[in-house]
C-alpha atoms as a PDB file:
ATOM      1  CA  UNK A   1       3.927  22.906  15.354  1.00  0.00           C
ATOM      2  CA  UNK A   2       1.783  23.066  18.955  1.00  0.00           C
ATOM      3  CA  UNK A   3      -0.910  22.132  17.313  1.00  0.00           C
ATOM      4  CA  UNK A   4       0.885  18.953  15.548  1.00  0.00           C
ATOM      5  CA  UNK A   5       2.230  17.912  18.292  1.00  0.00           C
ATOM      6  CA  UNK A   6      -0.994  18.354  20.141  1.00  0.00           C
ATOM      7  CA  UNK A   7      -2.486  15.681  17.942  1.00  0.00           C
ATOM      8  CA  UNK A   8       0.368  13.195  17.997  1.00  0.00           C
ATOM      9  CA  UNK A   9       0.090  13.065  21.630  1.00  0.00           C
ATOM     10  CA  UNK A  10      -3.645  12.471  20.847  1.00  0.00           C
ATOM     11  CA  UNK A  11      -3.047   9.661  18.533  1.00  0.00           C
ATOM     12  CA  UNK A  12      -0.469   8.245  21.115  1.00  0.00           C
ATOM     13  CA  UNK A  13      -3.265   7.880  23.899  1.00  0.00           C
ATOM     14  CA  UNK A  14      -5.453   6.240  20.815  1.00  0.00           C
ATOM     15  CA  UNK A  15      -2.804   3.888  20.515  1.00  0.00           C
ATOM     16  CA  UNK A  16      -1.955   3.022  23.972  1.00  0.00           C
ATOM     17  CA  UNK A  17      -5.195   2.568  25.052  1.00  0.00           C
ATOM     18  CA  UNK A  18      -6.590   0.213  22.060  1.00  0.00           C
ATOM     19  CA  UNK A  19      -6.125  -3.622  21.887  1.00  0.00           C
ATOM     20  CA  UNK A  20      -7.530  -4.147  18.529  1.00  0.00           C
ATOM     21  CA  UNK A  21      -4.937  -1.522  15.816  1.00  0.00           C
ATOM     22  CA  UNK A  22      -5.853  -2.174  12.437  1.00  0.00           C
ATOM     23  CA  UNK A  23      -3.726  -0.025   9.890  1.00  0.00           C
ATOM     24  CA  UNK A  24      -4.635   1.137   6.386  1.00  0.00           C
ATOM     25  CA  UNK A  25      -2.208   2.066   4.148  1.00  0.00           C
ATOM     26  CA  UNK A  26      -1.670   3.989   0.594  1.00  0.00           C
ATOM     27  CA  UNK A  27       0.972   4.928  -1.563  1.00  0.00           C
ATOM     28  CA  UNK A  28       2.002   7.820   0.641  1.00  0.00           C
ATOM     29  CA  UNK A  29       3.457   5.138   3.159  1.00  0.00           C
ATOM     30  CA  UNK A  30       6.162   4.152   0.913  1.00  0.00           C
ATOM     31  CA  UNK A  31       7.020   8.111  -0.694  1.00  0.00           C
ATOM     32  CA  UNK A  32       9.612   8.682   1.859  1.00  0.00           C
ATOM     33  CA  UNK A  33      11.138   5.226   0.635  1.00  0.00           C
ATOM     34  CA  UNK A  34      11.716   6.627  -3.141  1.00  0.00           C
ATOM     35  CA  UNK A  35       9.071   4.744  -4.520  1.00  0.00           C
ATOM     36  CA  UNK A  36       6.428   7.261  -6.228  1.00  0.00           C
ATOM     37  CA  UNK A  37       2.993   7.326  -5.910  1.00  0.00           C
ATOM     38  CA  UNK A  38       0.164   7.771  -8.608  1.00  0.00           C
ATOM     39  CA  UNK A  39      -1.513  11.258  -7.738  1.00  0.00           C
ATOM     40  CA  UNK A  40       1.188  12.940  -6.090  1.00  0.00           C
ATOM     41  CA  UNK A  41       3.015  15.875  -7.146  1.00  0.00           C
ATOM     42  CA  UNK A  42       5.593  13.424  -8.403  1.00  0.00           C
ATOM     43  CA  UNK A  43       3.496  11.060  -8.910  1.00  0.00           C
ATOM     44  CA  UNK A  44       3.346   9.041 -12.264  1.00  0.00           C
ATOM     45  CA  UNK A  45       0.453  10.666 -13.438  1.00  0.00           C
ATOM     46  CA  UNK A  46       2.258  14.049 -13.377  1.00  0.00           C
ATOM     47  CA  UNK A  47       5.633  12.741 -14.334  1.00  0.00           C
ATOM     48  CA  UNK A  48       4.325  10.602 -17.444  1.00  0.00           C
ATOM     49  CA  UNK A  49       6.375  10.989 -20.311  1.00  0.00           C
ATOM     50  CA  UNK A  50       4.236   8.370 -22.542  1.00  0.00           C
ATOM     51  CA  UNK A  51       1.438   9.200 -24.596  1.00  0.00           C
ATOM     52  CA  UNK A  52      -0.913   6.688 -22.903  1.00  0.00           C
ATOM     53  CA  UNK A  53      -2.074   7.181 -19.375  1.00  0.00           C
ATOM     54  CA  UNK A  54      -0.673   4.374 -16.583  1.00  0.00           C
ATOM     55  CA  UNK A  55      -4.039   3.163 -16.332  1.00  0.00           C
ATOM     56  CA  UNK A  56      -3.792   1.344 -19.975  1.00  0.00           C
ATOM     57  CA  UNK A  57       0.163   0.776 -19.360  1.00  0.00           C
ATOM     58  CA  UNK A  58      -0.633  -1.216 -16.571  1.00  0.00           C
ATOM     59  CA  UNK A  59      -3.911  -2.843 -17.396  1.00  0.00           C
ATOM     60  CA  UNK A  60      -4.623  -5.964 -18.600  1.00  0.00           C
ATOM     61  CA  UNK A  61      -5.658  -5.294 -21.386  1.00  0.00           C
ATOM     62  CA  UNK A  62      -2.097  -3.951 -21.904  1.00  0.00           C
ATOM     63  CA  UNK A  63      -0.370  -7.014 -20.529  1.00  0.00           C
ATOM     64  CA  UNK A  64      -2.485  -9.277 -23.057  1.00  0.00           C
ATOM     65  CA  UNK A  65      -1.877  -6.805 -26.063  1.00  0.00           C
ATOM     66  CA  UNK A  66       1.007  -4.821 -26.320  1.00  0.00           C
ATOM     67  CA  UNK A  67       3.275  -7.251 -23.477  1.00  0.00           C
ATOM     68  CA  UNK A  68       6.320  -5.124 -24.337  1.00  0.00           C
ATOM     69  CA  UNK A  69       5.193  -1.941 -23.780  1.00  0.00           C
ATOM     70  CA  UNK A  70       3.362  -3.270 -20.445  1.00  0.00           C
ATOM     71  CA  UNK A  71       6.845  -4.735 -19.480  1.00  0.00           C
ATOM     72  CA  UNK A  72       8.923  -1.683 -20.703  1.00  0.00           C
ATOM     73  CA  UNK A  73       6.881   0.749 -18.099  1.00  0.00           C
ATOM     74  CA  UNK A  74       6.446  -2.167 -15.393  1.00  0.00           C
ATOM     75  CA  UNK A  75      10.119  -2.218 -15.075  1.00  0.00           C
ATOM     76  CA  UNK A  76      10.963   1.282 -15.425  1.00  0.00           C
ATOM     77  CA  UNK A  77       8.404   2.499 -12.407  1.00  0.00           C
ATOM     78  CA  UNK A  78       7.433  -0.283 -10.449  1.00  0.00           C
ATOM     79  CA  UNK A  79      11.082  -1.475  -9.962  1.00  0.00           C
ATOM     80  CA  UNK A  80      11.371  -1.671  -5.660  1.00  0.00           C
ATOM     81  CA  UNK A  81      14.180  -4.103  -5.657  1.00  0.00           C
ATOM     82  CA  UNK A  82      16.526  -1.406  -3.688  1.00  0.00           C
ATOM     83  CA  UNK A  83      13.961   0.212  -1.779  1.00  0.00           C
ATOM     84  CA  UNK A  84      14.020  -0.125   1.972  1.00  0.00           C
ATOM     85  CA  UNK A  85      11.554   0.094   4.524  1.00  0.00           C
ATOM     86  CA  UNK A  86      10.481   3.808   6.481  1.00  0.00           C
ATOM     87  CA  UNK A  87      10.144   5.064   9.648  1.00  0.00           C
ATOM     88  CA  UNK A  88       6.309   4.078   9.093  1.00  0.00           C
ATOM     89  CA  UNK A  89       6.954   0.642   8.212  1.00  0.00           C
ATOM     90  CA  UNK A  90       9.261  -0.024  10.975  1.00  0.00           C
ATOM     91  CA  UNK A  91       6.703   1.879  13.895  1.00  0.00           C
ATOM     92  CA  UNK A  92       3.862  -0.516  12.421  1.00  0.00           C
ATOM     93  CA  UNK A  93       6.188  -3.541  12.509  1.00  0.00           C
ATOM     94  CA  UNK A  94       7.170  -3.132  16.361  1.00  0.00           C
ATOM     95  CA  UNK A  95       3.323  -2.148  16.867  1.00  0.00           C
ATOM     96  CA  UNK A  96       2.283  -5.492  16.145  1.00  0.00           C
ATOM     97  CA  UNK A  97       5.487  -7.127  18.078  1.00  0.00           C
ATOM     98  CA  UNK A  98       4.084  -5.745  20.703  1.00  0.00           C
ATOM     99  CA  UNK A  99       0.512  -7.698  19.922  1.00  0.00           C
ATOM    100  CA  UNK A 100      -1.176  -3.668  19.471  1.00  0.00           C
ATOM    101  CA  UNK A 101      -1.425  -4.105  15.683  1.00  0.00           C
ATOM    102  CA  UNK A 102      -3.480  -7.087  14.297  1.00  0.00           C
ATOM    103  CA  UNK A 103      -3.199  -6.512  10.574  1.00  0.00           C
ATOM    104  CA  UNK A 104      -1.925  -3.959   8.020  1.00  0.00           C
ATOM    105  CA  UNK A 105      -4.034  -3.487   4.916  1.00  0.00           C
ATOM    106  CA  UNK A 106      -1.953  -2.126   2.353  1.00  0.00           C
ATOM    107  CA  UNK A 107      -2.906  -0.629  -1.350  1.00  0.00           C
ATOM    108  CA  UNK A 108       1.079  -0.985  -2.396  1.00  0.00           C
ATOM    109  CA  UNK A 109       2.469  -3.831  -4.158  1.00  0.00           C
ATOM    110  CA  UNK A 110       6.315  -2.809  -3.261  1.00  0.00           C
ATOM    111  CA  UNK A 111       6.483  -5.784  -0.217  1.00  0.00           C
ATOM    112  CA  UNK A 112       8.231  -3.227   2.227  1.00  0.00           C
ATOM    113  CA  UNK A 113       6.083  -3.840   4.941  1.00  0.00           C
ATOM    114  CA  UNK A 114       7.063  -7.698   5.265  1.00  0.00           C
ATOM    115  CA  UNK A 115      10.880  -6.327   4.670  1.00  0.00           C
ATOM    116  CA  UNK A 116      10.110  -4.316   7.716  1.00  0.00           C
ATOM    117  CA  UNK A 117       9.094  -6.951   9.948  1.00  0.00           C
ATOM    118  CA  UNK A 118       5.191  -7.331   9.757  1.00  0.00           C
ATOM    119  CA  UNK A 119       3.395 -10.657   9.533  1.00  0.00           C
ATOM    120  CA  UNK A 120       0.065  -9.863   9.008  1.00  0.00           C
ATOM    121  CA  UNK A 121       0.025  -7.855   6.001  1.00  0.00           C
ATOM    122  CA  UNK A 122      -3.020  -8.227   3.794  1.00  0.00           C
ATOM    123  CA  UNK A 123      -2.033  -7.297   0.422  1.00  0.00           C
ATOM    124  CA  UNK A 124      -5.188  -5.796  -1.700  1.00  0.00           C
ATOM    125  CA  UNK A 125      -3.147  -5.261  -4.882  1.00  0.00           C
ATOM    126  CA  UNK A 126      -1.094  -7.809  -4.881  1.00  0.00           C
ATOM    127  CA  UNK A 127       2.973  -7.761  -5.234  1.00  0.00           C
ATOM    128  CA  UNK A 128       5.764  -7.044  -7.014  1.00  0.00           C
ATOM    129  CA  UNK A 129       7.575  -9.911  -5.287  1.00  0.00           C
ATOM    130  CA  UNK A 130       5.879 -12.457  -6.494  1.00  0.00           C
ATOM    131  CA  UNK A 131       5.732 -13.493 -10.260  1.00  0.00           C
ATOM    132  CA  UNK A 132       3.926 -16.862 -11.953  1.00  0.00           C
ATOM    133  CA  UNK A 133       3.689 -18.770 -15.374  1.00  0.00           C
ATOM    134  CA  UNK A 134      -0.425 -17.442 -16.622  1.00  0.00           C
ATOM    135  CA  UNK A 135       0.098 -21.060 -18.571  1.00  0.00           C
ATOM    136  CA  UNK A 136       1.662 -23.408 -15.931  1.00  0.00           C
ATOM    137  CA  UNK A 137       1.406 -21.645 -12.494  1.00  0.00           C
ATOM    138  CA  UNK A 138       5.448 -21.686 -12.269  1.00  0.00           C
ATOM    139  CA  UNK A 139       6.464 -19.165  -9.932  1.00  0.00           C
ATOM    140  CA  UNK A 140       9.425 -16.495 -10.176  1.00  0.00           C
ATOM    141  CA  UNK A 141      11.081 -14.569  -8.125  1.00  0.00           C
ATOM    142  CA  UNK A 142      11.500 -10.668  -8.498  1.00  0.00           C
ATOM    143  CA  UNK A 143      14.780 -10.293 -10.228  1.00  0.00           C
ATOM    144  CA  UNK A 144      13.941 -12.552 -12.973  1.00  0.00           C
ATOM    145  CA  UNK A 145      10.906  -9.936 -14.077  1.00  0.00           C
ATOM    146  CA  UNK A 146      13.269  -6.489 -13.025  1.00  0.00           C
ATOM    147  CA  UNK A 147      16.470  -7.596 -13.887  1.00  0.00           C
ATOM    148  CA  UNK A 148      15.447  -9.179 -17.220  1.00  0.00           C
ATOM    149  CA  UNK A 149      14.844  -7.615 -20.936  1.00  0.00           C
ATOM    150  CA  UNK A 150      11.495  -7.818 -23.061  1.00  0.00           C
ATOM    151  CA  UNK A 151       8.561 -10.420 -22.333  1.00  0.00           C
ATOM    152  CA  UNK A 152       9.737 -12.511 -19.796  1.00  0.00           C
ATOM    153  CA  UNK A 153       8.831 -16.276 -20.897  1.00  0.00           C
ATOM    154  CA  UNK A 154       8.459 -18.979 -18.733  1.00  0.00           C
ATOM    155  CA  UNK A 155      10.364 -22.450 -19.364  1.00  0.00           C
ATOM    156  CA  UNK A 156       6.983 -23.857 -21.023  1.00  0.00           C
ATOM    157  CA  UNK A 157       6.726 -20.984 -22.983  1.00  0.00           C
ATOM    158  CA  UNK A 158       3.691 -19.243 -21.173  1.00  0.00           C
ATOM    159  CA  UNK A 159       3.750 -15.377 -20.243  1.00  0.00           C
ATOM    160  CA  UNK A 160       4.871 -14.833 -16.843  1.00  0.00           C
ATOM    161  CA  UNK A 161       3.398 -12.439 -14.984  1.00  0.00           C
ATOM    162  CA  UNK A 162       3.546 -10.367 -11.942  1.00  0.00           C
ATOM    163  CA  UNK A 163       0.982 -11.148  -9.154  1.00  0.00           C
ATOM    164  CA  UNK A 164      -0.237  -7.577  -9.130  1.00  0.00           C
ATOM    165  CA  UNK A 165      -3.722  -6.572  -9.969  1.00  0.00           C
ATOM    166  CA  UNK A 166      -3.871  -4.585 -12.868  1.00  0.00           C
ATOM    167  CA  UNK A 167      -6.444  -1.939 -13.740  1.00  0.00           C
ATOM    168  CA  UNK A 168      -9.412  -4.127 -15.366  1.00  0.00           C
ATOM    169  CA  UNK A 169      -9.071  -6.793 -13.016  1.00  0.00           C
ATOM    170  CA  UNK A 170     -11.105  -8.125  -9.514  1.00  0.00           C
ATOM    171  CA  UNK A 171      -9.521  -7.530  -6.325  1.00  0.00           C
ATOM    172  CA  UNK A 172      -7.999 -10.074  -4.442  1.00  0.00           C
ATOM    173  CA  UNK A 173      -9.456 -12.468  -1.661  1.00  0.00           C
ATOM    174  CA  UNK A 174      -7.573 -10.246   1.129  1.00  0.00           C
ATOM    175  CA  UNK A 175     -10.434  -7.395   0.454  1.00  0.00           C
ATOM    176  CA  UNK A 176     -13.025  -9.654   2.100  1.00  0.00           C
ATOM    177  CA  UNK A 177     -10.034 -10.875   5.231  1.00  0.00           C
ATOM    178  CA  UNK A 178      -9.726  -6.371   5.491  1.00  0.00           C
ATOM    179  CA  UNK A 179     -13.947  -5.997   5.873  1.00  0.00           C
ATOM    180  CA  UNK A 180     -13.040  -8.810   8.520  1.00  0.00           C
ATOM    181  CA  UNK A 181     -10.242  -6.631  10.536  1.00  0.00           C
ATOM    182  CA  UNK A 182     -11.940  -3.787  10.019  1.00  0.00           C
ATOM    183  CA  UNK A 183     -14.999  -4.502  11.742  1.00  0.00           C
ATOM    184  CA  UNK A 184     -13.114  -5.726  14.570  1.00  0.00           C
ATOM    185  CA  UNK A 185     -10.945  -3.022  15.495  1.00  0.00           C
ATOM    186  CA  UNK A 186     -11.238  -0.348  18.062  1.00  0.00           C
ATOM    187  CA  UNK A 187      -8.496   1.547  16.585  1.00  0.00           C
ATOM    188  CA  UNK A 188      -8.360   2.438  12.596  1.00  0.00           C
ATOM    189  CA  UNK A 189      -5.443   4.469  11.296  1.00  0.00           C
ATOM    190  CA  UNK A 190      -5.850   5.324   7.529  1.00  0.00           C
ATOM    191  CA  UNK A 191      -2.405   6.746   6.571  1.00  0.00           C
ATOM    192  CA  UNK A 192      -0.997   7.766   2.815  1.00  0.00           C
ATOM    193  CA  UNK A 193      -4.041   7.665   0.535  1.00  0.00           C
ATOM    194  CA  UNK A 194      -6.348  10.119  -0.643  1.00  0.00           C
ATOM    195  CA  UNK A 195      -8.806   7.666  -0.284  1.00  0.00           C
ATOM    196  CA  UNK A 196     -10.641   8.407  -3.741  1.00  0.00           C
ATOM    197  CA  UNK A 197      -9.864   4.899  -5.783  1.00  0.00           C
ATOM    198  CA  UNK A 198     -13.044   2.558  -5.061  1.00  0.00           C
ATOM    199  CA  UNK A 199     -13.466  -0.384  -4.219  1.00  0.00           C
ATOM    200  CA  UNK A 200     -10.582   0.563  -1.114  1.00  0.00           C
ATOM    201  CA  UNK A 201     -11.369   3.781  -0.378  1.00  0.00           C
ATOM    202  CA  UNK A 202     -14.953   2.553   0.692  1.00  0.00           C
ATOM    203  CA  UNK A 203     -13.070   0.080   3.478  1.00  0.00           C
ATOM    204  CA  UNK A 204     -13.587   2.804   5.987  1.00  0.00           C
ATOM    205  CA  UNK A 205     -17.241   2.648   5.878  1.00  0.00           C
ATOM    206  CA  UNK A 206     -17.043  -0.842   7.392  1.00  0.00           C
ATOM    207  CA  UNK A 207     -15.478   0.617  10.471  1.00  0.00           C
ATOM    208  CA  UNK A 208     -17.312   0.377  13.595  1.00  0.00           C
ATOM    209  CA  UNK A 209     -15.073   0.881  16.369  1.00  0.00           C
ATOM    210  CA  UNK A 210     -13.871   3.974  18.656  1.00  0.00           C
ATOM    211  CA  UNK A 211     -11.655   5.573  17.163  1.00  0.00           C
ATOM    212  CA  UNK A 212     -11.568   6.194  13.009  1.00  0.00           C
ATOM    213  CA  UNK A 213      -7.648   8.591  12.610  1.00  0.00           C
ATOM    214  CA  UNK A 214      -6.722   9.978   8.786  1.00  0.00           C
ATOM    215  CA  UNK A 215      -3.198  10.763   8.673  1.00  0.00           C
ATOM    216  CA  UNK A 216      -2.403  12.339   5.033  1.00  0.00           C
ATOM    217  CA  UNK A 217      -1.100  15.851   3.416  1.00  0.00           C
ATOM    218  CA  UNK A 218      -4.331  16.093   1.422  1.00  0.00           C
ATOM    219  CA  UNK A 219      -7.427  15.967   3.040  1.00  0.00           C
ATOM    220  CA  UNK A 220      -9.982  13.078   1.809  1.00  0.00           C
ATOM    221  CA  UNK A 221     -13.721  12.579   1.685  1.00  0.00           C
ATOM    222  CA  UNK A 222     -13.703  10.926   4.814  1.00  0.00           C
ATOM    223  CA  UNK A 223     -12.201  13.541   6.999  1.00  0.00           C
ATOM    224  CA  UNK A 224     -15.640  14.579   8.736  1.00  0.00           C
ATOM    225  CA  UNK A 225     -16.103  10.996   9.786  1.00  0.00           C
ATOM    226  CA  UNK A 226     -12.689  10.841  11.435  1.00  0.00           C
ATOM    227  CA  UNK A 227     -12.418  11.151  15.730  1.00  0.00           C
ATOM    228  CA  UNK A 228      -8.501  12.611  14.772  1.00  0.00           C
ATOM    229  CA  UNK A 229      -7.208  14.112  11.307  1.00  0.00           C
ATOM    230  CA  UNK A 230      -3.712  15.166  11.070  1.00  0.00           C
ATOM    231  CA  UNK A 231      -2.419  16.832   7.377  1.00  0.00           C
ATOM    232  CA  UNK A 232       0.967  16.238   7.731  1.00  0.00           C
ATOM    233  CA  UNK A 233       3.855  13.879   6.530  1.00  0.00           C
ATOM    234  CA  UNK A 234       3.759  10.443   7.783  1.00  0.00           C
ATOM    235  CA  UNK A 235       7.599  10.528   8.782  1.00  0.00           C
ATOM    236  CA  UNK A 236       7.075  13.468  10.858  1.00  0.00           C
ATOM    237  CA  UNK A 237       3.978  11.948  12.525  1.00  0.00           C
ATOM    238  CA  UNK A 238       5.098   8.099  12.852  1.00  0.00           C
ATOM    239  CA  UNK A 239       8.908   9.261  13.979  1.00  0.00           C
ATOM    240  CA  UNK A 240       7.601  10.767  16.990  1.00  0.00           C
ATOM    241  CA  UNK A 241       5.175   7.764  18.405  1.00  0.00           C
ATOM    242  CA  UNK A 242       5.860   4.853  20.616  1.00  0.00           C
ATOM    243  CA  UNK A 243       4.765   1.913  19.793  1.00  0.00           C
ATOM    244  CA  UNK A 244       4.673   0.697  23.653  1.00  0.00           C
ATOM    245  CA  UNK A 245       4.308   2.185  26.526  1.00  0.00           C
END
């Protein structure tokens, strides 16, 4: 415990004394919100009860092919209508309130950082919250994919689909706007990911500032390049931080 506390008290100088915060998020941010993560004890890969892996459930090859069963396992684990926001989301949201944090890069698709209060939120999987028409562009809100049964069909009778990126497909124009933040802050925190999933986990390398922090229970491949790592949970961590001084 001294020597956790040693290093939050670290990470709070970091903080206060940084004008340029750039946060980089995994699944492990949203854990303590009931939403699982892919690799994690609970994670879907251990708890999968199908006999396909998630990465064909939610692929798009999946989505194009077998649109029921990609629906049917969408719905049952990627469901975060109820879910609400952490002590992390809320600690990053007043961080950048306070004109500290310039952007959150996030690998989740579960939209609790912009529940929590954060503007700049660059999304590099995309969201569950929004949904459009793959014929006509038509977009949908959440409940119409979550709360409905089967394929969900748009009004012109095209597939509608969630604006997620699926395994098999590019990543979003928000990878290129993270390099961007990246290179420009003097202050990266890397928080909830096991940073082993390429083309994210390679992000870091871009980083050219002061300070490079790795907050996670597991350590990662980047650990020896980091000024600060802590292996702990993120609630106990982010709980006990200010976001000014």
């Amino acid at each position: 415990m001294e020597l956790l506390n040693k290093q939050i008290e670290t990470l709070q100088k970091m903080i206060d004394t940084s004008n340029y915060i750039v946060f980089f998020g995994g699944a492990g941010v949203s854990t303590e919100s009931g939403i699982k993560d892919f690799r994690g004890k609970n994670g879907l890969y251990k708890q999968n009860n199908t006999k396909r892996p998630p990465e064909y459930l939610l692929s798009h090859t999946c989505l194009v092919k077998e649109p029921e069963a990609f629906f049917q396992y969408y719905r049952e684990n990627m469901n975060s209508l109820n879910a609400k926001p952490n002590v992390t989301h809320t600690f990053l949201a007043n961080l950048e309130s306070c004109g500290k944090l310039k952007a959150v890069i996030t690998q989740n698709i579960d939209g609790l950082h912009q529940k929590a209060g954060s503007k700049r939120v660059l999304e590099l999987h995309g969201t569950t919250l929004r949904n459009y028409c793959i014929n006509c562009g038509k977009e949908y809100e959440k409940d119409y994919i979550f709360n409905g049964k089967g394929i969900p069909k748009c009004e012109c009778g095209g597939l509608i689909r969630p604006d997620v990126v699926l395994y098999e497909e590019m990543l979003p124009d928000s990878f290129l706007e993270a390099i961007i933040e990246i290179e420009k802050a003097d202050l990266l925190i890397v928080a909830g990911t096991s940073l082993t999933v390429e083309p994210a986990s390679s992000l870091v390398r871009y980083f050219r500032g002061r300070n490079l922090v790795i907050i996670n229970e597991t350590e990662t491949p980047y650990d020896h390049y980091a000024e600060l790592v802590i292996h702990n949970s993120l609630k106990e961590i982010f709980s006990k931080l200010k976001s000014s001084n």
